[in-house]
N, C-alpha and C. Protein backbone atom coordinates (compact mmCIF):
# COMPACT_ATOMS: atom_id res chain seq x y z
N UNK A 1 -35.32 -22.90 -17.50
CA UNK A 1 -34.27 -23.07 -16.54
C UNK A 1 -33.25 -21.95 -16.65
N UNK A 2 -33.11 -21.77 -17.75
CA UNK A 2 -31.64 -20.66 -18.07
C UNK A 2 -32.44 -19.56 -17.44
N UNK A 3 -33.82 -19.21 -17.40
CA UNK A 3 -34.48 -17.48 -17.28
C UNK A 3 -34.33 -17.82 -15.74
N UNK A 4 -34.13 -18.88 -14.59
CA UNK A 4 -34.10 -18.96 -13.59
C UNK A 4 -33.14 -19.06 -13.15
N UNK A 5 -32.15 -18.99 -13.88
CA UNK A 5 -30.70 -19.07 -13.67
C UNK A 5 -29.95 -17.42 -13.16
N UNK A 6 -30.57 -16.96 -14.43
CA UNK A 6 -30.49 -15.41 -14.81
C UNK A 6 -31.17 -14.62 -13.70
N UNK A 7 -32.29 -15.02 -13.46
CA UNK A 7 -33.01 -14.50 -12.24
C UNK A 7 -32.32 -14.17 -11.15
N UNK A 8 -32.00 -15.46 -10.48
CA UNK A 8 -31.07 -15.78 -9.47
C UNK A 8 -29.57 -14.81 -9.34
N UNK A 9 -28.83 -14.81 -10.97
CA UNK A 9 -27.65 -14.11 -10.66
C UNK A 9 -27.83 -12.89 -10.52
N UNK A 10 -29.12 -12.14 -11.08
CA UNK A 10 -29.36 -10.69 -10.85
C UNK A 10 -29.48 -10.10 -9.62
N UNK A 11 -30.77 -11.07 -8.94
CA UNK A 11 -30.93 -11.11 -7.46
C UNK A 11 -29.68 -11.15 -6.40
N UNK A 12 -29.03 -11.65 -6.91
CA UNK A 12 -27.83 -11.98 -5.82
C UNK A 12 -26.57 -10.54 -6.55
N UNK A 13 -26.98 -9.85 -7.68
CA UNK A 13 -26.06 -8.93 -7.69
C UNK A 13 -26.50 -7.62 -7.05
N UNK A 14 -27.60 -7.34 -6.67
CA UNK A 14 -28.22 -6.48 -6.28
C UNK A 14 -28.80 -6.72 -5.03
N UNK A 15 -28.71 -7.62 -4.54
CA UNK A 15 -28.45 -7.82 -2.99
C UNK A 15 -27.33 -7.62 -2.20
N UNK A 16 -26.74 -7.83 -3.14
CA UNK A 16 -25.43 -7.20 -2.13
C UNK A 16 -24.53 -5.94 -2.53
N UNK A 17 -24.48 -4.86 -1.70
CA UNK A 17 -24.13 -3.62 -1.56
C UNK A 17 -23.02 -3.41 -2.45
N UNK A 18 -22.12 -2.50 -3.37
CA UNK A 18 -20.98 -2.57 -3.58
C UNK A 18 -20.78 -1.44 -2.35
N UNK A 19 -19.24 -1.72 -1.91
CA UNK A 19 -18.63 -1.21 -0.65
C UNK A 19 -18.54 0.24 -0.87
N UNK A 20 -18.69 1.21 0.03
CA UNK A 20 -18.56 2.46 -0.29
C UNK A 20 -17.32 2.97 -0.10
N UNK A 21 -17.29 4.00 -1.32
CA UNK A 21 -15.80 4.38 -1.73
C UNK A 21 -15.77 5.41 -0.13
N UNK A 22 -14.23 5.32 -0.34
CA UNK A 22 -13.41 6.06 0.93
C UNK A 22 -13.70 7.78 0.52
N UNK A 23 -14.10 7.91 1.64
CA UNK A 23 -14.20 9.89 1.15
C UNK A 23 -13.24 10.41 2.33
N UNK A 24 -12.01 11.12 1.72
CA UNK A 24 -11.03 11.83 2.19
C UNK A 24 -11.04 12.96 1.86
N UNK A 25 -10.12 13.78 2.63
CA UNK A 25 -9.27 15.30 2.10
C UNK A 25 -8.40 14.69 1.10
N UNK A 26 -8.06 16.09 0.56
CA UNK A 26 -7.25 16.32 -0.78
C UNK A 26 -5.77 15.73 0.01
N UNK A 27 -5.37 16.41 0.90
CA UNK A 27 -4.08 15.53 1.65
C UNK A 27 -3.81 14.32 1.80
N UNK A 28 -4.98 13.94 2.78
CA UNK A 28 -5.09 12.76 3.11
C UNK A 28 -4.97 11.67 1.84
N UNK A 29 -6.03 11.45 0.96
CA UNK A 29 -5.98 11.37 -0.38
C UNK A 29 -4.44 11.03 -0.87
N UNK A 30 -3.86 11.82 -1.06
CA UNK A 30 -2.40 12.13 -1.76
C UNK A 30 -1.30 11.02 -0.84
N UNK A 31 -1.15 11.52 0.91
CA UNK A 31 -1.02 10.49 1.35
C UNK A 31 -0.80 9.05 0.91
N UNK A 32 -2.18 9.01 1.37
CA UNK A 32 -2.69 7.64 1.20
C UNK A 32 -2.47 6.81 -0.44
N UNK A 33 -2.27 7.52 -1.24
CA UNK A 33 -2.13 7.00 -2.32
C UNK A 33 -0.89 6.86 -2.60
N UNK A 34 0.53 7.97 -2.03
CA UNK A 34 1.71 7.31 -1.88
C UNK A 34 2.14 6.40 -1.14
N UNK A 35 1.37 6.12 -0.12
CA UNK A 35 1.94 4.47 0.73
C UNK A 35 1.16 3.29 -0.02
N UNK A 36 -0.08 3.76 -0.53
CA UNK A 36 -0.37 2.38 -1.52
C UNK A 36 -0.48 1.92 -2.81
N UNK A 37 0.16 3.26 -3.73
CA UNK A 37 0.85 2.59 -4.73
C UNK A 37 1.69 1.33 -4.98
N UNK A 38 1.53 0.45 -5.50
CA UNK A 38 2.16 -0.61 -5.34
C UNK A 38 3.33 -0.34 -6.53
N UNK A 39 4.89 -0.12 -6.36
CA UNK A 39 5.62 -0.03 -7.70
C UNK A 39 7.22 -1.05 -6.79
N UNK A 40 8.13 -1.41 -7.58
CA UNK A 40 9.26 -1.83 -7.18
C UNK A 40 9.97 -0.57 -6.56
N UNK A 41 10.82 -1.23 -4.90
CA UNK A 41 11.66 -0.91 -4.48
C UNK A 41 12.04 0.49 -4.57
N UNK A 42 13.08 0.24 -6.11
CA UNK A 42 13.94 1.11 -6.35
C UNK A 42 13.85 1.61 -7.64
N UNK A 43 12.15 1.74 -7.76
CA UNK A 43 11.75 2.39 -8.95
C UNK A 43 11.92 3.91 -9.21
N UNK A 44 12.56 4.54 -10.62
CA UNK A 44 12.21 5.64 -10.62
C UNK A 44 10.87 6.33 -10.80
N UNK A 45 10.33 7.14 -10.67
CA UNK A 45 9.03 7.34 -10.82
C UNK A 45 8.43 8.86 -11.20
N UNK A 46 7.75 8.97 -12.41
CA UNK A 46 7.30 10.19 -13.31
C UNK A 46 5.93 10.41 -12.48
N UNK A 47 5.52 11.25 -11.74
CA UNK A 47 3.82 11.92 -11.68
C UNK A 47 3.43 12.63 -12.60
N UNK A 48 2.43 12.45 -13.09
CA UNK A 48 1.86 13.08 -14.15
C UNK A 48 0.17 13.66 -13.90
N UNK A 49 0.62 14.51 -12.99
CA UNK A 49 -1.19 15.06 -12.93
C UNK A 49 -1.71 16.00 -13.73
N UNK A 50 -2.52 15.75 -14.71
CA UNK A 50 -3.04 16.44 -15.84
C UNK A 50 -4.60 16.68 -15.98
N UNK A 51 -5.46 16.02 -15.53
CA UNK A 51 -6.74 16.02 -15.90
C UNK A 51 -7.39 16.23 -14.66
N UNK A 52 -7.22 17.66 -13.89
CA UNK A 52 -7.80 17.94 -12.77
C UNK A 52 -8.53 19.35 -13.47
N UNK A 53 -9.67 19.98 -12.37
CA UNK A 53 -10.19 21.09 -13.02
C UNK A 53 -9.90 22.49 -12.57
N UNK A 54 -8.32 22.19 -12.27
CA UNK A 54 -7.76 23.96 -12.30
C UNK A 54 -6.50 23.58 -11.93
N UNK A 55 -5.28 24.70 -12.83
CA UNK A 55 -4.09 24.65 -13.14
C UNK A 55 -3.63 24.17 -11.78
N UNK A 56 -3.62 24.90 -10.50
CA UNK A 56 -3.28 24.84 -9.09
C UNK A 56 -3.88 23.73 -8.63
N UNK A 57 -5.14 23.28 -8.94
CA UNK A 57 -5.08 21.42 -8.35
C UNK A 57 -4.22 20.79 -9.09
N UNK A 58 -3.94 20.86 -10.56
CA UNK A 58 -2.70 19.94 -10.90
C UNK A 58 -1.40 19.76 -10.30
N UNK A 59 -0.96 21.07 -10.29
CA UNK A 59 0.40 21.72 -9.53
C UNK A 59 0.64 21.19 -8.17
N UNK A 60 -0.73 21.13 -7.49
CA UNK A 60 -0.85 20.73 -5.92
C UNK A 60 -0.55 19.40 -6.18
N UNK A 61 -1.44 19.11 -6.84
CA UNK A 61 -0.95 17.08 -6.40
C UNK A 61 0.17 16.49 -7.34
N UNK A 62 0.87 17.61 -8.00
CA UNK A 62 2.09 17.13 -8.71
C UNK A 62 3.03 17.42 -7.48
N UNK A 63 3.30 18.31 -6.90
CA UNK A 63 4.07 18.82 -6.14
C UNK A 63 3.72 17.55 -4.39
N UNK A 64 2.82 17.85 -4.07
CA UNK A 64 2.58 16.91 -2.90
C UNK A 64 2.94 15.35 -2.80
N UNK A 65 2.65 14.69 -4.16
CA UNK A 65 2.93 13.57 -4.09
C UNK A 65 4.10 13.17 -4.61
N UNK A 66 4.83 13.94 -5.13
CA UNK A 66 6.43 14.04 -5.36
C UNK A 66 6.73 14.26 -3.66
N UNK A 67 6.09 14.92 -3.28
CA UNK A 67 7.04 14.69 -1.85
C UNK A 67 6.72 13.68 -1.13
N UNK A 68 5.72 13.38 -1.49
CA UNK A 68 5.22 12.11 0.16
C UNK A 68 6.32 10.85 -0.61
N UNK A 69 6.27 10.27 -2.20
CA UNK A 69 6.60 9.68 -2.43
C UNK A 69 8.68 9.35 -2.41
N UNK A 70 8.72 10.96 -2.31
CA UNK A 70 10.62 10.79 -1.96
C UNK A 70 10.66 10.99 -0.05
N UNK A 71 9.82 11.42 0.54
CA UNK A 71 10.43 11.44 1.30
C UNK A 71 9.78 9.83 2.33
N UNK A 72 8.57 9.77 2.22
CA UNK A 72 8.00 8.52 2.93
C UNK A 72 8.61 7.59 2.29
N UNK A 73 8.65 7.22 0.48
CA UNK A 73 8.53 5.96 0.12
C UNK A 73 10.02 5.78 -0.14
N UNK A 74 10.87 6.67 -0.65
CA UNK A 74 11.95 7.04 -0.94
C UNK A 74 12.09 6.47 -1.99
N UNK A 75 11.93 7.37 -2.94
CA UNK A 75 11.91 6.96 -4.26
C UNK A 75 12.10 8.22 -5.02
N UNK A 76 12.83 7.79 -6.34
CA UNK A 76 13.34 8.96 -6.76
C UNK A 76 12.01 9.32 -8.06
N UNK A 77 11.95 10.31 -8.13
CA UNK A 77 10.60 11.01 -8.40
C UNK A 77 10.87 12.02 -9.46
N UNK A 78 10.57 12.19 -10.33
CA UNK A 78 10.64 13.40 -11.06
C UNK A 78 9.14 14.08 -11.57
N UNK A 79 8.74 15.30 -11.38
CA UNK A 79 7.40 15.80 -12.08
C UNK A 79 7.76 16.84 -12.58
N UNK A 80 6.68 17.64 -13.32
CA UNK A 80 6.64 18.92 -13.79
C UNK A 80 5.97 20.12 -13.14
N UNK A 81 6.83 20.92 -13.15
CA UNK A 81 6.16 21.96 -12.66
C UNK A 81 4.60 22.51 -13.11
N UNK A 82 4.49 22.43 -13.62
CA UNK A 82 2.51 22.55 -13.81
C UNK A 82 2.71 21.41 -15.60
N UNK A 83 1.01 21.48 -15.32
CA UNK A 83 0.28 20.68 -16.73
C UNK A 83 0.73 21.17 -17.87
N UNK A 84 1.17 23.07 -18.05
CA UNK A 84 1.16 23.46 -19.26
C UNK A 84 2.31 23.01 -19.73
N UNK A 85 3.28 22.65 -19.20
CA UNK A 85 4.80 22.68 -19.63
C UNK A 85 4.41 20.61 -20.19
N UNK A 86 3.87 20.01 -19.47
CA UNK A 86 3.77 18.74 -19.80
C UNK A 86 3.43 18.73 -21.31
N UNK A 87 1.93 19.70 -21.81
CA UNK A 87 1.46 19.59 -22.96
C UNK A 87 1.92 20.70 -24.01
N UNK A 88 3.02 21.59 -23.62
CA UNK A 88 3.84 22.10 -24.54
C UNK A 88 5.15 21.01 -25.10
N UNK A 89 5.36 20.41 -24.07
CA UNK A 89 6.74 19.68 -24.35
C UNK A 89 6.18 18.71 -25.13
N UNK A 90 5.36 17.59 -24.86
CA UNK A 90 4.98 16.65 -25.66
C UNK A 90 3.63 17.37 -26.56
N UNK A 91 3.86 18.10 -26.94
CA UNK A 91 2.52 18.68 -28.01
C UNK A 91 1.44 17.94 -28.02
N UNK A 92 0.73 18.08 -26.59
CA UNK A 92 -0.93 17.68 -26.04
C UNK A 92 -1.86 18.53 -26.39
N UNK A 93 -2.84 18.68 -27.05
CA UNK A 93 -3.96 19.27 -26.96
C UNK A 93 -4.89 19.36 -26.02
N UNK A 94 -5.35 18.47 -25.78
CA UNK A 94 -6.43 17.63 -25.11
C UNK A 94 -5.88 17.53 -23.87
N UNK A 95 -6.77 17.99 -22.35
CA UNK A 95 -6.43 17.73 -21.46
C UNK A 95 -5.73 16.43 -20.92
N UNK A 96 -7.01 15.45 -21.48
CA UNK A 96 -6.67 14.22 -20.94
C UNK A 96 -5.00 13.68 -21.80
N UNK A 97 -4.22 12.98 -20.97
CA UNK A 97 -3.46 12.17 -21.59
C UNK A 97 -3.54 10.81 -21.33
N UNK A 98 -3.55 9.92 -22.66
CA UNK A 98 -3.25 8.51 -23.01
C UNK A 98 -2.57 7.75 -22.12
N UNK A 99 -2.65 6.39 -22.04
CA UNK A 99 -1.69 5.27 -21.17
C UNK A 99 -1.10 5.42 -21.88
N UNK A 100 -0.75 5.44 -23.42
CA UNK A 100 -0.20 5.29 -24.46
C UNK A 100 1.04 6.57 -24.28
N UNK A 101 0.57 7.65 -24.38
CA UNK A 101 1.28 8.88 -24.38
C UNK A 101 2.27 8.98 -23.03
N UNK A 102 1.52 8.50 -22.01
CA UNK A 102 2.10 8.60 -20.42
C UNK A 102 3.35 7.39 -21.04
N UNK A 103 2.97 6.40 -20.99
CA UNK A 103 4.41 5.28 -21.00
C UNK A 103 5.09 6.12 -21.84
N UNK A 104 4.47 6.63 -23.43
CA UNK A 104 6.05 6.91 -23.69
C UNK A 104 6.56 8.58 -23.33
N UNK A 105 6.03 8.96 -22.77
CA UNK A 105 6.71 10.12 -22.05
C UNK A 105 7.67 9.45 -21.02
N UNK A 106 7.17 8.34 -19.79
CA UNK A 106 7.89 7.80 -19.05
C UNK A 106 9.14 7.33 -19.82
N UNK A 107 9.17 6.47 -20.76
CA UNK A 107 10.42 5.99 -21.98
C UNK A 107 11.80 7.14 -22.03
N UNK A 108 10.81 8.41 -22.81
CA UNK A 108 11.52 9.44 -22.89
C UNK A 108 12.27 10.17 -21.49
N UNK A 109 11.66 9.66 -20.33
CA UNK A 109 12.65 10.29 -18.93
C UNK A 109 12.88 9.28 -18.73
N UNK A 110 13.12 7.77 -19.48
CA UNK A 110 13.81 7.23 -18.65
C UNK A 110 13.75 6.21 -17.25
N UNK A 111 12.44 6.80 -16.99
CA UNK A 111 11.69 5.82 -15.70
C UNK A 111 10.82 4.78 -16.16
N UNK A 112 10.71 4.39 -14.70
CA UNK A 112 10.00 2.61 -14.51
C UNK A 112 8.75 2.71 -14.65
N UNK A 113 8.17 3.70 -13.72
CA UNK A 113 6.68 3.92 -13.07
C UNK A 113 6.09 5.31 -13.90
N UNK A 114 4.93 5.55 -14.09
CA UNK A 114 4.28 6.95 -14.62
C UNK A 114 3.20 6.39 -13.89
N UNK A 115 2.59 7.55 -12.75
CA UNK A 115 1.93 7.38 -12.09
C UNK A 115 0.83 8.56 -12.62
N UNK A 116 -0.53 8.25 -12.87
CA UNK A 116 -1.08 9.40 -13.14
C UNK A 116 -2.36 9.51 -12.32
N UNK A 117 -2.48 11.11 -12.41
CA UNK A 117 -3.50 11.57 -11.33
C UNK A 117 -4.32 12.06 -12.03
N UNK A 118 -5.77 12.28 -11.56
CA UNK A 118 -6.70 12.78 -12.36
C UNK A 118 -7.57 13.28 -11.63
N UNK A 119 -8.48 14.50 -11.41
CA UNK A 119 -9.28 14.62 -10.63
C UNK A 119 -10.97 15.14 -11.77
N UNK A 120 -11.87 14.54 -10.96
CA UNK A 120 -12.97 15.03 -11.93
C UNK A 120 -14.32 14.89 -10.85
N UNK A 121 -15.07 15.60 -11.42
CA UNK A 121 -16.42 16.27 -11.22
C UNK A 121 -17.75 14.65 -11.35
N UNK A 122 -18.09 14.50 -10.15
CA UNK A 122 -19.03 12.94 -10.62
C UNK A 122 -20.37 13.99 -9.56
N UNK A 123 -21.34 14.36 -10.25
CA UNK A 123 -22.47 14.66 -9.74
C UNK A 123 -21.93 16.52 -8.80
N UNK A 124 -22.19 16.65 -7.80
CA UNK A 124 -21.94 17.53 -6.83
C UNK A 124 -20.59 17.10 -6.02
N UNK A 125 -19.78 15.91 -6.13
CA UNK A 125 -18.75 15.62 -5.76
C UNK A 125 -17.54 15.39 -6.41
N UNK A 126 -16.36 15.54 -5.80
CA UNK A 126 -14.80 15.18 -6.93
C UNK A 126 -14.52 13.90 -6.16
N UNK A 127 -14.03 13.20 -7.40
CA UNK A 127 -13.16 12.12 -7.29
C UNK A 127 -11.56 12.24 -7.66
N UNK A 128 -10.29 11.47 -6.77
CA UNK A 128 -9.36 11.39 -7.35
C UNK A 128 -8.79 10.24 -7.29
N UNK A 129 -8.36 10.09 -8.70
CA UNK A 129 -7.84 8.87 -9.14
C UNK A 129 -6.37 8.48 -9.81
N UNK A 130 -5.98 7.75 -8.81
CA UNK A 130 -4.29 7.02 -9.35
C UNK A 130 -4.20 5.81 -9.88
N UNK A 131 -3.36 6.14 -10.74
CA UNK A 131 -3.23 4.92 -12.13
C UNK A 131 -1.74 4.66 -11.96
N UNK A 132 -1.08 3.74 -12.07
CA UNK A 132 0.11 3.58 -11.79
C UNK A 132 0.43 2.66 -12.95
N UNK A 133 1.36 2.98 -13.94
CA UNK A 133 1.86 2.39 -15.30
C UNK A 133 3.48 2.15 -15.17
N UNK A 134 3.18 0.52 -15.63
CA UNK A 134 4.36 0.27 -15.78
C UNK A 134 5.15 0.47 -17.50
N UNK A 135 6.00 1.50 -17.34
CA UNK A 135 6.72 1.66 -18.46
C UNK A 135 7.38 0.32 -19.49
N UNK A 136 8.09 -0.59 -18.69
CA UNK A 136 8.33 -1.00 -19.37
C UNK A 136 7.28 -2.44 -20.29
N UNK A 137 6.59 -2.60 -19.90
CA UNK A 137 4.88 -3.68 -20.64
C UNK A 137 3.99 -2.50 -21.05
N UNK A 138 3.65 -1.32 -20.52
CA UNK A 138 2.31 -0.48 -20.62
C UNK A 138 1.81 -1.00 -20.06
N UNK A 139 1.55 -1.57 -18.98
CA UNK A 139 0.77 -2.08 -18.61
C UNK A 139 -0.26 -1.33 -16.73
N UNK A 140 -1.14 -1.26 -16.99
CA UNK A 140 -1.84 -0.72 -15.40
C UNK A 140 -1.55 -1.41 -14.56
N UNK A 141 -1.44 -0.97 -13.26
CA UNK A 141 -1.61 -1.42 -12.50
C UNK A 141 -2.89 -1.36 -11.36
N UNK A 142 -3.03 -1.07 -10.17
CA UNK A 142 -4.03 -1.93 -9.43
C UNK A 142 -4.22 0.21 -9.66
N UNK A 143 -5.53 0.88 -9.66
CA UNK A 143 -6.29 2.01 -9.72
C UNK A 143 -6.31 2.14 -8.00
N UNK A 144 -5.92 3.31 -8.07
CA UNK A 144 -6.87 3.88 -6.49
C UNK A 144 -7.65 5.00 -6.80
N UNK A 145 -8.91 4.90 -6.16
CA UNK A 145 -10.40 5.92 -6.43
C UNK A 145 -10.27 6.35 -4.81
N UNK A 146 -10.63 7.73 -4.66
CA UNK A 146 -10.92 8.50 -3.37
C UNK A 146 -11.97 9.47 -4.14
N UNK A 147 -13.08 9.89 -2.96
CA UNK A 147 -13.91 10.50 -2.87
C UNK A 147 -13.43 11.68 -1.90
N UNK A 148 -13.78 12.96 -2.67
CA UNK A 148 -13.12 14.40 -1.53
C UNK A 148 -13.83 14.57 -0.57
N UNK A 149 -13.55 14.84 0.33
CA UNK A 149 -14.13 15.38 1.29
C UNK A 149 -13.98 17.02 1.25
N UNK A 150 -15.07 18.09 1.52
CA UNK A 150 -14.62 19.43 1.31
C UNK A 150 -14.27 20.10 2.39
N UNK A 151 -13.15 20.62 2.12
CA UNK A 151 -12.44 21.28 3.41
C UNK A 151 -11.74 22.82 1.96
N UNK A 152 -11.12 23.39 2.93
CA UNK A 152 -10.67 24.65 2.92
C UNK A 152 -9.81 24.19 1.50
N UNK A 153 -8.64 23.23 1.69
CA UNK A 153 -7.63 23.21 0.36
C UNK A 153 -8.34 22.32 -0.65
N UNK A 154 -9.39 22.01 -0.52
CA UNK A 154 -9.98 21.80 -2.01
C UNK A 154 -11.13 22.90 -2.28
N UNK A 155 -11.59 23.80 -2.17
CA UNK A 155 -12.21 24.78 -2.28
C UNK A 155 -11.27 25.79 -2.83
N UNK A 156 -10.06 26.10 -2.15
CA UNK A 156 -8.59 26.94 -2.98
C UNK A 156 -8.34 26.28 -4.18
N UNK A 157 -8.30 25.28 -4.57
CA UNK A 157 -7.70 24.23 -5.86
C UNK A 157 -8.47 24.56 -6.41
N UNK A 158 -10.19 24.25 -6.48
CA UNK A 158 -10.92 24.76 -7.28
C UNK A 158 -10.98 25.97 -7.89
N UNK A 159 -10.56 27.07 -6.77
CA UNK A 159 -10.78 28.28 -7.61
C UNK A 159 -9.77 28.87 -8.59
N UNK A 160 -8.58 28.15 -9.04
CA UNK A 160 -7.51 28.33 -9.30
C UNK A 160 -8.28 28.23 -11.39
N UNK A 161 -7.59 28.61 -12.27
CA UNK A 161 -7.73 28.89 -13.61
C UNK A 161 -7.89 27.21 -13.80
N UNK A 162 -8.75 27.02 -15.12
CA UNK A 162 -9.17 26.04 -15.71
C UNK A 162 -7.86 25.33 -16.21
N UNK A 163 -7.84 24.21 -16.62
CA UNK A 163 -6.65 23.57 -16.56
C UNK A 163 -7.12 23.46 -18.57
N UNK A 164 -7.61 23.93 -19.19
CA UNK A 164 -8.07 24.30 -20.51
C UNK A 164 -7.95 25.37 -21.17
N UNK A 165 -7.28 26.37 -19.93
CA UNK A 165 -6.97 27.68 -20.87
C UNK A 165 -5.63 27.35 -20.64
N UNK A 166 -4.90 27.77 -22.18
CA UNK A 166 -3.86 27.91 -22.75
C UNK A 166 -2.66 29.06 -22.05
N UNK A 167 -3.18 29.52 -21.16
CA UNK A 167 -1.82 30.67 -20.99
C UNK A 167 -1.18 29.91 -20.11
N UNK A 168 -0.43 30.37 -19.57
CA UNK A 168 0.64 30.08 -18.87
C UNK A 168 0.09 30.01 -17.07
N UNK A 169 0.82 29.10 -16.17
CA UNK A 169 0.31 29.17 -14.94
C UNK A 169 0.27 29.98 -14.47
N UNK A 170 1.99 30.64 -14.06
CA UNK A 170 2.10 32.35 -13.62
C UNK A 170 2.16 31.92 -11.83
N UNK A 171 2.10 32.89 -11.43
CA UNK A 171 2.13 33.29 -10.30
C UNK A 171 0.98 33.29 -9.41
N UNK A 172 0.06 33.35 -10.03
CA UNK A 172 -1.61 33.30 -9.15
C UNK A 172 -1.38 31.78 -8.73
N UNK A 173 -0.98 30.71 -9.83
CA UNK A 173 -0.94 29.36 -9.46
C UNK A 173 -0.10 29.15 -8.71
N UNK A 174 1.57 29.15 -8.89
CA UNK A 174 2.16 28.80 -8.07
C UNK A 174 2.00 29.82 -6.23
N UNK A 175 1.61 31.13 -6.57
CA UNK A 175 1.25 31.12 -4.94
C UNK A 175 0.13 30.27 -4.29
N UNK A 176 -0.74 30.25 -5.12
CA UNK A 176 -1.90 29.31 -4.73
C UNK A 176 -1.41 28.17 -4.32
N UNK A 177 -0.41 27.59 -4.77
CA UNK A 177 0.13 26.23 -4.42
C UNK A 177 0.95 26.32 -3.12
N UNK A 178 1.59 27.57 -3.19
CA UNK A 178 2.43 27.96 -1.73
C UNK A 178 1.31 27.88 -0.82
N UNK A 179 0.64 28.44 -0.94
CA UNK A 179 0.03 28.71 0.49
C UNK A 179 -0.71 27.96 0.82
N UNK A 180 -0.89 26.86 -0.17
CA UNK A 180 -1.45 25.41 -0.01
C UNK A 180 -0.51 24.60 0.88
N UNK A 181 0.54 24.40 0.44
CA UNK A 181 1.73 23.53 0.76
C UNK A 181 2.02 24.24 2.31
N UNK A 182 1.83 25.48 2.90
CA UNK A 182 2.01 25.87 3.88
C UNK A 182 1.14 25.88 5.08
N UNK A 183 -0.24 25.53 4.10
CA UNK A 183 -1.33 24.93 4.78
C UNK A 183 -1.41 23.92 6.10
N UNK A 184 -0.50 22.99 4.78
CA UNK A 184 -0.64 21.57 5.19
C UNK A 184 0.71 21.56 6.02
N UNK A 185 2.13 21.84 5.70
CA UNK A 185 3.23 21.72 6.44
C UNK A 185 2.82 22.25 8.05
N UNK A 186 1.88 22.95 7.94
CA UNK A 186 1.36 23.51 9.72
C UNK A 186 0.13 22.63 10.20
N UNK A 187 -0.71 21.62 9.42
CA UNK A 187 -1.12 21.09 10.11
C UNK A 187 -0.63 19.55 10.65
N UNK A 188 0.39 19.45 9.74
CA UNK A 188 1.45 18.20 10.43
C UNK A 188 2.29 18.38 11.40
């Protein structure tokens, strides 16, 4: 009876489809993830994009979603100017950063929310993903997953320096980010 039980729940998990993830632009994406972050009101709020695969995609979606989020959600926002300054200040090695490390960086500025971004490599496609932490429990909140769609400003992000070499962003990044951001301000 139990092996027919088992049968049954397998059958019925594999009969039915899991829903297919949303495939967006890098904009759109960013967007969309500042109107559905779920955080309080009159939260302050840290972005922390660190684990993307080039200095200028970090920079981009640190910079973009600091804006959608003060000017759409209105919320007061603080980020860093690129990844390197994040893992000089808190002495990071390792690309990735901790829930652990994020809350208490959030502690240390002071804010409610540490929202973190991540972008990574799944087969021939990128995924990006928002994590939204509440500082004061550590605790996650609800994940948003987007699938890229390839267009022109994620093809620029990519080609931008590895987010693993140690020098400094410089100027290749932040123009890369200008002329990103000028991209998009002309197609709105």
């Amino acid at each position: 009876m139990k092996k027919y039980g088992l049968l049954v729940l397998l059958c019925g998990v594999f009969a039915f489809p899991l829903p297919a993830q949303e495939v967006l632009t890098v904009d759109a994406a960013l967007t969309k993830a500042s109107l559905q972050i779920l955080m309080p009101a009159k939260a302050k709020v840290l972005v922390l994009s660190y684990e993307t695969p080039a200095k200028t995609f970090s920079d981009y979606i640190g910079e973009v979603l600091t804006y959608d989020l003060e000017v759409k959600m209105k919320r007061n926002v603080i980020t860093y100017r690129n990844v390197d300054t994040i893992h000089a200040d808190y002495r990071i090695r390792d690309p990735a950063i901790s829930d652990k490390k994020a809350v208490e960086i959030g502690k240390a500025l002071g804010v409610n929310v540490v929202i973190l971004a991540a972008v990574k490599k799944l087969g021939s496609d990128y995924q990006m993903k928002f994590v939204p932490l509440t500082v004061r429990t550590g605790k996650a909140g609800t994940s948003l997953t987007y699938k890229l769609k390839e267009d022109n400003v994620l093809t620029e992000l990519l080609s931008g320096p590895a987010v693993t070499e140690m020098e400094a962003a410089g100027a290749p990044v932040e123009g890369a980010v200008r002329r990103l951001r000028a991209m998009r301000d002309a197609s709105n």
